[in-house]
N, C-alpha and C. Protein backbone atom coordinates (compact mmCIF):
# COMPACT_ATOMS: atom_id res chain seq x y z
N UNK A 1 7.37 7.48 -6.05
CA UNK A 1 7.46 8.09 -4.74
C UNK A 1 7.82 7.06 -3.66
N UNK A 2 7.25 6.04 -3.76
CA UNK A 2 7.58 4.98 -2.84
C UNK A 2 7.96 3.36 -3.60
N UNK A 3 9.19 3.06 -2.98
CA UNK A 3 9.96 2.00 -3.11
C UNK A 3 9.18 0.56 -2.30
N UNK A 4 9.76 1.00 -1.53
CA UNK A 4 9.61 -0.05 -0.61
C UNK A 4 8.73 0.42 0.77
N UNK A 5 7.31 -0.26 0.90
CA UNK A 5 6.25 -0.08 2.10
C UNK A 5 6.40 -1.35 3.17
N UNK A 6 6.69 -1.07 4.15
CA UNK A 6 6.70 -1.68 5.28
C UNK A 6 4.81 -1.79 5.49
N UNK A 7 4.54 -3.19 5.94
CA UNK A 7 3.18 -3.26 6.65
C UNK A 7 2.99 -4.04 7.46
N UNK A 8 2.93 -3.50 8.97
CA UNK A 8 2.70 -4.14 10.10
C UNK A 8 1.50 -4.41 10.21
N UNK A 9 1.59 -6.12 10.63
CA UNK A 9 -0.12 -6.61 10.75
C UNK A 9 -0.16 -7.51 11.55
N UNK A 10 -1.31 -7.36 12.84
CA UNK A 10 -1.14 -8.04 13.34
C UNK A 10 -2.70 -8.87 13.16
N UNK A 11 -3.52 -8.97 11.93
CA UNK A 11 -4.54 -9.32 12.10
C UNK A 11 -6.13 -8.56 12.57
N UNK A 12 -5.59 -7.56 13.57
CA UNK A 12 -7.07 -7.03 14.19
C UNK A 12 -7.82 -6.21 13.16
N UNK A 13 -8.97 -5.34 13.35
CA UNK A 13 -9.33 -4.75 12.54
C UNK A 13 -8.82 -3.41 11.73
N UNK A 14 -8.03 -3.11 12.13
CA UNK A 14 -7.25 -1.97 12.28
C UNK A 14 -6.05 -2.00 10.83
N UNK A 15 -5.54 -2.97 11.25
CA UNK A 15 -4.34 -3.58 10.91
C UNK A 15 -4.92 -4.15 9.14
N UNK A 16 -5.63 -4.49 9.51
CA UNK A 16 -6.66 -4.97 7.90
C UNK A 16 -7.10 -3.94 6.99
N UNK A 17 -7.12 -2.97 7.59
CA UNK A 17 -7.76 -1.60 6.60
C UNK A 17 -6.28 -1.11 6.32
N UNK A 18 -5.13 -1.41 7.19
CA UNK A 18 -4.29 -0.60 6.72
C UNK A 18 -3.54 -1.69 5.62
N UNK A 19 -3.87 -2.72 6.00
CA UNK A 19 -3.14 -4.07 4.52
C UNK A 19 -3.90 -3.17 3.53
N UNK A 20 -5.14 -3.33 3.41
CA UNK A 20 -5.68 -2.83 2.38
C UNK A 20 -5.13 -1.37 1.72
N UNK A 21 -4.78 -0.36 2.77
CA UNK A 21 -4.49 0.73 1.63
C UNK A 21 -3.09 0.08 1.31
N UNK A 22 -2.32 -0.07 2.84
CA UNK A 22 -0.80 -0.90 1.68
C UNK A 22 -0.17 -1.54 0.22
N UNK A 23 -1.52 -2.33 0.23
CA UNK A 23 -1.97 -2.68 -0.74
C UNK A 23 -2.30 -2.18 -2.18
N UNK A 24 -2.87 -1.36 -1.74
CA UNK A 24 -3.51 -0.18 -2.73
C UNK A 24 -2.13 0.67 -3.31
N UNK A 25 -1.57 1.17 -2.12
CA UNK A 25 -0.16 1.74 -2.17
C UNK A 25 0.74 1.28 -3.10
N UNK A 26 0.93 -0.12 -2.27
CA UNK A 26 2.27 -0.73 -3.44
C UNK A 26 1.90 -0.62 -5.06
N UNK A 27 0.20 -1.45 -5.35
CA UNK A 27 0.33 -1.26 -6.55
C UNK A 27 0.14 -0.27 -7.39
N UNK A 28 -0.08 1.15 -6.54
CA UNK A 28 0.39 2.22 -7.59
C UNK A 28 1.26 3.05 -7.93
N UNK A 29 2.00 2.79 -6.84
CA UNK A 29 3.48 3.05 -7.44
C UNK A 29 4.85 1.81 -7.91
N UNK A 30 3.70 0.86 -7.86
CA UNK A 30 4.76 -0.17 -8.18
C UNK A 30 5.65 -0.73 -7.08
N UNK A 31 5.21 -0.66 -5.86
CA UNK A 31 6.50 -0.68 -5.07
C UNK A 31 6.66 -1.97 -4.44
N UNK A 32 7.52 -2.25 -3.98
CA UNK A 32 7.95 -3.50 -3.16
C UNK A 32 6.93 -3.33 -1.72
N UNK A 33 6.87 -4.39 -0.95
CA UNK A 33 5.79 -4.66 0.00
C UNK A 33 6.61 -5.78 0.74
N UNK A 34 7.09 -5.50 2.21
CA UNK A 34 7.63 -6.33 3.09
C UNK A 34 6.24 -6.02 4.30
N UNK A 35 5.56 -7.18 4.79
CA UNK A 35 4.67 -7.72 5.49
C UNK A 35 5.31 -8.12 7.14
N UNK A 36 5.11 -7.28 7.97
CA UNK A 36 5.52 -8.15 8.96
C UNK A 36 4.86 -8.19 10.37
N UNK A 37 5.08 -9.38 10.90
CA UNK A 37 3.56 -9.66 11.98
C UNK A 37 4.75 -9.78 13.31
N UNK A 38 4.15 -9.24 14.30
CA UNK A 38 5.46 -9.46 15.16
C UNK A 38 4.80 -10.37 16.33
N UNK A 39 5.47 -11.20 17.29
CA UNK A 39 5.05 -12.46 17.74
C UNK A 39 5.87 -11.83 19.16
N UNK A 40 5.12 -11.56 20.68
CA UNK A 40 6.00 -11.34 21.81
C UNK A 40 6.09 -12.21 22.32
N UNK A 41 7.19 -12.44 22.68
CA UNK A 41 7.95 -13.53 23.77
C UNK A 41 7.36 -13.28 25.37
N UNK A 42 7.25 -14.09 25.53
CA UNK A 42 6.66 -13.73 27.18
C UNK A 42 7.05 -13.67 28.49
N UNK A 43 6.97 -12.65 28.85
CA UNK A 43 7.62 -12.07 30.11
C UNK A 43 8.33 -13.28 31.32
N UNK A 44 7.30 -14.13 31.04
CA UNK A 44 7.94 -14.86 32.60
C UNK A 44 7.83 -16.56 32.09
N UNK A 45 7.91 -17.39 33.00
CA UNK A 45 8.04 -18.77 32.39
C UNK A 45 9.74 -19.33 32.24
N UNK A 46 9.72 -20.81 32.29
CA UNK A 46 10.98 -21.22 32.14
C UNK A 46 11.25 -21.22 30.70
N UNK A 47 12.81 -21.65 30.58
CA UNK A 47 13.09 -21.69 29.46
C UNK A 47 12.45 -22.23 28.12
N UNK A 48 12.18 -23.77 28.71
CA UNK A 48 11.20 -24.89 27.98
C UNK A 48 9.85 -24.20 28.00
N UNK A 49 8.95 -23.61 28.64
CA UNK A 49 7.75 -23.07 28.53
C UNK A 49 8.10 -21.89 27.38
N UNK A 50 8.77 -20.67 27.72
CA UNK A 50 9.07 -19.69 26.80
C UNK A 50 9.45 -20.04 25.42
N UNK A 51 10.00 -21.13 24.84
CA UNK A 51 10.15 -21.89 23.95
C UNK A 51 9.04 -22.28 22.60
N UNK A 52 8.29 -23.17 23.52
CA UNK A 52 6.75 -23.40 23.13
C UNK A 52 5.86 -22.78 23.03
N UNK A 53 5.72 -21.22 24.01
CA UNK A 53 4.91 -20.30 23.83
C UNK A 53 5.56 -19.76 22.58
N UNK A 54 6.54 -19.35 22.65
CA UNK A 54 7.22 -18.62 20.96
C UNK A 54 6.85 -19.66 19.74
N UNK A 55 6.96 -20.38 19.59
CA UNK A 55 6.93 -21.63 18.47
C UNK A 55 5.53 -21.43 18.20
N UNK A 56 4.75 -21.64 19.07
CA UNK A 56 2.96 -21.37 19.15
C UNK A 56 2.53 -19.93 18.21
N UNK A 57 3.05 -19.05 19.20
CA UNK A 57 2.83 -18.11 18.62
C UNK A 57 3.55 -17.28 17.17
N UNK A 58 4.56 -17.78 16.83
CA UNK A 58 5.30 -17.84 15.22
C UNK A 58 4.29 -18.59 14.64
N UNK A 59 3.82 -19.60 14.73
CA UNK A 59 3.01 -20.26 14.30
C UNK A 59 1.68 -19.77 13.61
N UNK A 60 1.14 -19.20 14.79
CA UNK A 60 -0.27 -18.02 15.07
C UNK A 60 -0.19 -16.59 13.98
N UNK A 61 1.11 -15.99 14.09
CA UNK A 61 1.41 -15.39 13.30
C UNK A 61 1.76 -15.51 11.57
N UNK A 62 2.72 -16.54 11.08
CA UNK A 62 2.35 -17.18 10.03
C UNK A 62 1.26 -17.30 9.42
N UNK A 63 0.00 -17.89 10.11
CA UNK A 63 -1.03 -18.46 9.40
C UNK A 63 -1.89 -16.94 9.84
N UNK A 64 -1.63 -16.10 10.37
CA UNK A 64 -1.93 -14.71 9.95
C UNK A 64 -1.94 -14.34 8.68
N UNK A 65 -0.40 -14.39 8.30
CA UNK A 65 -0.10 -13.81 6.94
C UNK A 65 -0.61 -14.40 5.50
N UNK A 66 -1.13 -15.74 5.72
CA UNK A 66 -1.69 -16.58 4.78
C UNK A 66 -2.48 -15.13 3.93
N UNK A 67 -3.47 -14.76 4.87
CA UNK A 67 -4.33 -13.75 4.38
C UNK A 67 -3.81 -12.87 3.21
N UNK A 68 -2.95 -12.16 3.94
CA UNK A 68 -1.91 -11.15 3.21
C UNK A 68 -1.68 -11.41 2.36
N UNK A 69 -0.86 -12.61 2.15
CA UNK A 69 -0.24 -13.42 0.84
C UNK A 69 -1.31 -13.66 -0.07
N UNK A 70 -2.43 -13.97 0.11
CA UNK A 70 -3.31 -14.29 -0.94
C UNK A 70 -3.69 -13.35 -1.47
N UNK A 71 -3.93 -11.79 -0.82
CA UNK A 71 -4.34 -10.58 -1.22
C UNK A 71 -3.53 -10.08 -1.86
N UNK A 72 -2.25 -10.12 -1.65
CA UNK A 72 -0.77 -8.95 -2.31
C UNK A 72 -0.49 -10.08 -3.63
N UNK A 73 -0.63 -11.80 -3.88
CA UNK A 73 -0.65 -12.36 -4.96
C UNK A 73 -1.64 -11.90 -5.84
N UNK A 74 -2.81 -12.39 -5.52
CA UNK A 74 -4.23 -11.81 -6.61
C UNK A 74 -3.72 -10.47 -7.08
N UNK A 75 -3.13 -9.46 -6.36
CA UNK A 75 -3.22 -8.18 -7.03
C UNK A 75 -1.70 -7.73 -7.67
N UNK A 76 -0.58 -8.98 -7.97
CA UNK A 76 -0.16 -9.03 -8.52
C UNK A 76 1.27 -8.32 -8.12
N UNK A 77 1.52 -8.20 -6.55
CA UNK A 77 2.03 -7.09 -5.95
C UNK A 77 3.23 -8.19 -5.29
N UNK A 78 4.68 -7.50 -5.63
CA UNK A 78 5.67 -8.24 -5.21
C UNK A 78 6.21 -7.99 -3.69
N UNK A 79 5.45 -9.10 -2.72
CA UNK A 79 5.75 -8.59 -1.69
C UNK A 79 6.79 -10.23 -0.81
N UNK A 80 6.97 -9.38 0.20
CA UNK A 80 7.96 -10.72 1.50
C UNK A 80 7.25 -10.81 2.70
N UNK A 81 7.84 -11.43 3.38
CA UNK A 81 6.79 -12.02 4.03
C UNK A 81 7.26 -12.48 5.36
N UNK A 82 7.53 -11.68 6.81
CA UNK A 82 8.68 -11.93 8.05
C UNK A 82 7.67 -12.08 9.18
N UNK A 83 8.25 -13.13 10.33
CA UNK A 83 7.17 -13.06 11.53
C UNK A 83 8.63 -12.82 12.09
N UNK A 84 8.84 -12.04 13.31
CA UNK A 84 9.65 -11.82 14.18
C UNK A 84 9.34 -11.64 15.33
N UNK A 85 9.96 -11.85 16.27
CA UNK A 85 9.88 -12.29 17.65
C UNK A 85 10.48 -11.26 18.56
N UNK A 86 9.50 -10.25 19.39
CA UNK A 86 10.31 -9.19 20.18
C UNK A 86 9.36 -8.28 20.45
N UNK A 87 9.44 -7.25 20.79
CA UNK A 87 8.30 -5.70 21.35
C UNK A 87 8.27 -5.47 19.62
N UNK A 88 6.70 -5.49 19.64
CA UNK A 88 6.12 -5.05 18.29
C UNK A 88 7.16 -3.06 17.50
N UNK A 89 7.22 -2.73 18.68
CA UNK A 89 7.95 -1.15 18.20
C UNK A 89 9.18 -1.67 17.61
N UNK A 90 9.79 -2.51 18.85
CA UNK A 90 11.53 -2.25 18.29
C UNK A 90 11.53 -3.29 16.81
N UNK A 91 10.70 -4.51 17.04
CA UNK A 91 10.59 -4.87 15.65
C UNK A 91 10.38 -4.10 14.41
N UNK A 92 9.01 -3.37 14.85
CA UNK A 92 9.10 -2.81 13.50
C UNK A 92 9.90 -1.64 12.65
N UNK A 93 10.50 -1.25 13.88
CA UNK A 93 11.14 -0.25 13.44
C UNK A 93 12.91 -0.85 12.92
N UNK A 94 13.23 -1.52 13.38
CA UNK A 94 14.41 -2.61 13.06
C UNK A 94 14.10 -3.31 11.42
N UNK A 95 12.98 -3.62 11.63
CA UNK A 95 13.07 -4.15 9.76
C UNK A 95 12.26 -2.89 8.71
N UNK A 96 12.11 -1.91 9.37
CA UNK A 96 12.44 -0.70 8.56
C UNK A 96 13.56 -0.23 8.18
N UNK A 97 13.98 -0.05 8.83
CA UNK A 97 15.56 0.35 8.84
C UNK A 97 16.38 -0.75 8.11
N UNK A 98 16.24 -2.41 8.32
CA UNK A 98 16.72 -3.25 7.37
C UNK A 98 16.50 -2.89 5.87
N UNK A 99 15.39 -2.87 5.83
CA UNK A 99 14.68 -2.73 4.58
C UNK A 99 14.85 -1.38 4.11
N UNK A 100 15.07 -0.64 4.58
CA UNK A 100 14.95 1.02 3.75
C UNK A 100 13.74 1.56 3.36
N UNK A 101 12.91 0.91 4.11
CA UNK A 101 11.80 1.38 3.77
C UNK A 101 11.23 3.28 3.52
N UNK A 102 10.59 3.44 3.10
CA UNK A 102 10.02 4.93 2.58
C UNK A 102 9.36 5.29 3.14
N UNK A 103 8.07 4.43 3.39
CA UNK A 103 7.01 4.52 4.59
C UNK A 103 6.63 3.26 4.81
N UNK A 104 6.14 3.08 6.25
CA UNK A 104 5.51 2.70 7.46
C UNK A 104 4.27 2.08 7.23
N UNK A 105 3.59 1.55 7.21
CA UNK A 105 1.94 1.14 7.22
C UNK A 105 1.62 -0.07 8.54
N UNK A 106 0.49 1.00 9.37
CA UNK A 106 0.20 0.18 10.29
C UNK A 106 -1.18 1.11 11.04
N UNK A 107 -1.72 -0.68 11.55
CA UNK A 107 -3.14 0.25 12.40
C UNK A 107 -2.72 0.59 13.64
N UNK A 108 -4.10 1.37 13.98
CA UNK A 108 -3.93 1.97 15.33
C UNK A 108 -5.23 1.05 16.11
N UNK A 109 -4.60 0.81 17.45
CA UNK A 109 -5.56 -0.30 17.53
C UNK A 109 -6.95 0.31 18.48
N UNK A 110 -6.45 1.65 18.90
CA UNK A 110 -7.72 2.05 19.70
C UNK A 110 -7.78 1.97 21.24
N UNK A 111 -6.84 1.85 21.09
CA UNK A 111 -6.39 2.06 22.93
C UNK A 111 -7.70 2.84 23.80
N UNK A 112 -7.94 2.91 25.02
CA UNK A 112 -8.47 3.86 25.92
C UNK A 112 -7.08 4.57 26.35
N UNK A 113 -7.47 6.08 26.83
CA UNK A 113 -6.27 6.48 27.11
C UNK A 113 -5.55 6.55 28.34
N UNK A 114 -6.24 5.77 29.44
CA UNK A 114 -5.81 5.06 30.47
C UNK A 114 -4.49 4.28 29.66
N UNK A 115 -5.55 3.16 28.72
CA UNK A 115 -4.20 2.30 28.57
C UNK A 115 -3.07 2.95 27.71
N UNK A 116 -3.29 3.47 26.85
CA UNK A 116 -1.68 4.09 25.91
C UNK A 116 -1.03 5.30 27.08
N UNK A 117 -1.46 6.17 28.60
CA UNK A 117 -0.82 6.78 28.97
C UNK A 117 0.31 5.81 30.02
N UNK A 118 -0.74 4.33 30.32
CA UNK A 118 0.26 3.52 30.91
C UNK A 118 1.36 2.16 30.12
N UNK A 119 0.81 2.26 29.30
CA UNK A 119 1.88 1.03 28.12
C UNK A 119 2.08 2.09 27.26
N UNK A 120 1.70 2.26 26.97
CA UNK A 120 1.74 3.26 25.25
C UNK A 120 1.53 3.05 24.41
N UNK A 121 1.57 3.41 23.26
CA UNK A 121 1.09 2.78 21.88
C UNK A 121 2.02 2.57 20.67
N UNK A 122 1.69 1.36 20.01
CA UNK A 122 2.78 0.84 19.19
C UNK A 122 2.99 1.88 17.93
N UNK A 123 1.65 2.44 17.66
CA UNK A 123 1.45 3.20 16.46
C UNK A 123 2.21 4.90 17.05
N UNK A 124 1.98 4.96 17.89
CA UNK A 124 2.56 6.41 18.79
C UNK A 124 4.11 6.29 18.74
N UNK A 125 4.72 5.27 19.49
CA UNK A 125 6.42 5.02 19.36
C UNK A 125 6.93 4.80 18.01
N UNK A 126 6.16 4.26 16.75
CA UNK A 126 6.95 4.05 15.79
C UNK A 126 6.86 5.62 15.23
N UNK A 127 5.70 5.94 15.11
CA UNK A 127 5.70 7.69 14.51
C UNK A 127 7.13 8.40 15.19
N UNK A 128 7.30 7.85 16.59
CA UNK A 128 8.26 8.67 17.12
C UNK A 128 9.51 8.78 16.60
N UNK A 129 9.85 7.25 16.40
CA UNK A 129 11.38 6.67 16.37
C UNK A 129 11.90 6.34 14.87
N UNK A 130 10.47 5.96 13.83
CA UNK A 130 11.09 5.66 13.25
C UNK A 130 11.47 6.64 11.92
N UNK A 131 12.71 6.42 11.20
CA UNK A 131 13.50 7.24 10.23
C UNK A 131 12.79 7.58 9.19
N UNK A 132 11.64 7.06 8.72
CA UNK A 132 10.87 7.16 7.64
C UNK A 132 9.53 7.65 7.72
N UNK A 133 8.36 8.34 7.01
CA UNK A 133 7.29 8.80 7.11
C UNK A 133 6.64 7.42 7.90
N UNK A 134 5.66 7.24 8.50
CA UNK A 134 4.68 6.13 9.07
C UNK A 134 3.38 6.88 8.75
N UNK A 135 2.23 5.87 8.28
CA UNK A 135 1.15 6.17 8.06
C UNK A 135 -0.10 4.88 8.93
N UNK A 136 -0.62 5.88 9.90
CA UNK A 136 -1.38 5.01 10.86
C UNK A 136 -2.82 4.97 10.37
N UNK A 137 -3.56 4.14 10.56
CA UNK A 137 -4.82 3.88 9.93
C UNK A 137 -5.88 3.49 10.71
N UNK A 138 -6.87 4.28 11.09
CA UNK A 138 -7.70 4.07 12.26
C UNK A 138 -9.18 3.06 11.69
């Protein structure tokens, strides 16, 4: 049923329960597992500052995925492994679409609804936009 599972993680608690069914996912249908943590660039700052904040935070993100990697190895699960740099939505929905993914895996982080009626929510826009089933995990 499923090929290839996309799993957005950014670490929080949310995001960890949904590695875990991902997880669970890939290895019962056998499927491929692309991992990806997305890293935002920051709004304001000079060039040289915006630079170092990105590098920092690729960084931050990476040693995120350590986790991942040790979990999707032990269980024997052939997965990849991307930090990308940009608005967590358009990322993830961009290396879905690279990837061909089938479905989506990602937490919901729990917003108040003050805040998702004024930013919105990452888990809300990808359900929207993206081409493939998404499965959000509270």
């Amino acid at each position: 049923m499923f090929r290839r599972i996309l799993l957005a993680y950014d670490g929080s608690d949310a995001s960890t329960k949904a590695c875990e069914l991902a997880l669970d996912l890939a290895r019962r249908y056998g499927a491929g597992l692309t991992v990806l943590s997305v890293a935002r660039a920051p709004e304001f700052g000079d060039e040289v500052e915006t630079e170092a904040v990105i590098e920092n935070s690729r960084a931050y993100h990476e040693k995120l995925l350590d986790t991942v990697r040790t979990r999707a190895t032990a269980s024997g699960i052939d997965a990849t492994f991307a930090v990308r740099v940009g608005h967590p939505t358009e990322q993830i929905i961009a290396e879905a679409e690279r990837i061909q993914a089938d479905l989506v895996v990602l937490g919901h982080r729990g917003k108040t609804l003050f805040q998702r009626l004024r930013l919105g929510s990452v888990s809300k826009q990808v359900v929207q936009y993206a081409d493939c089933p998404v499965l959000v995990v509270r």
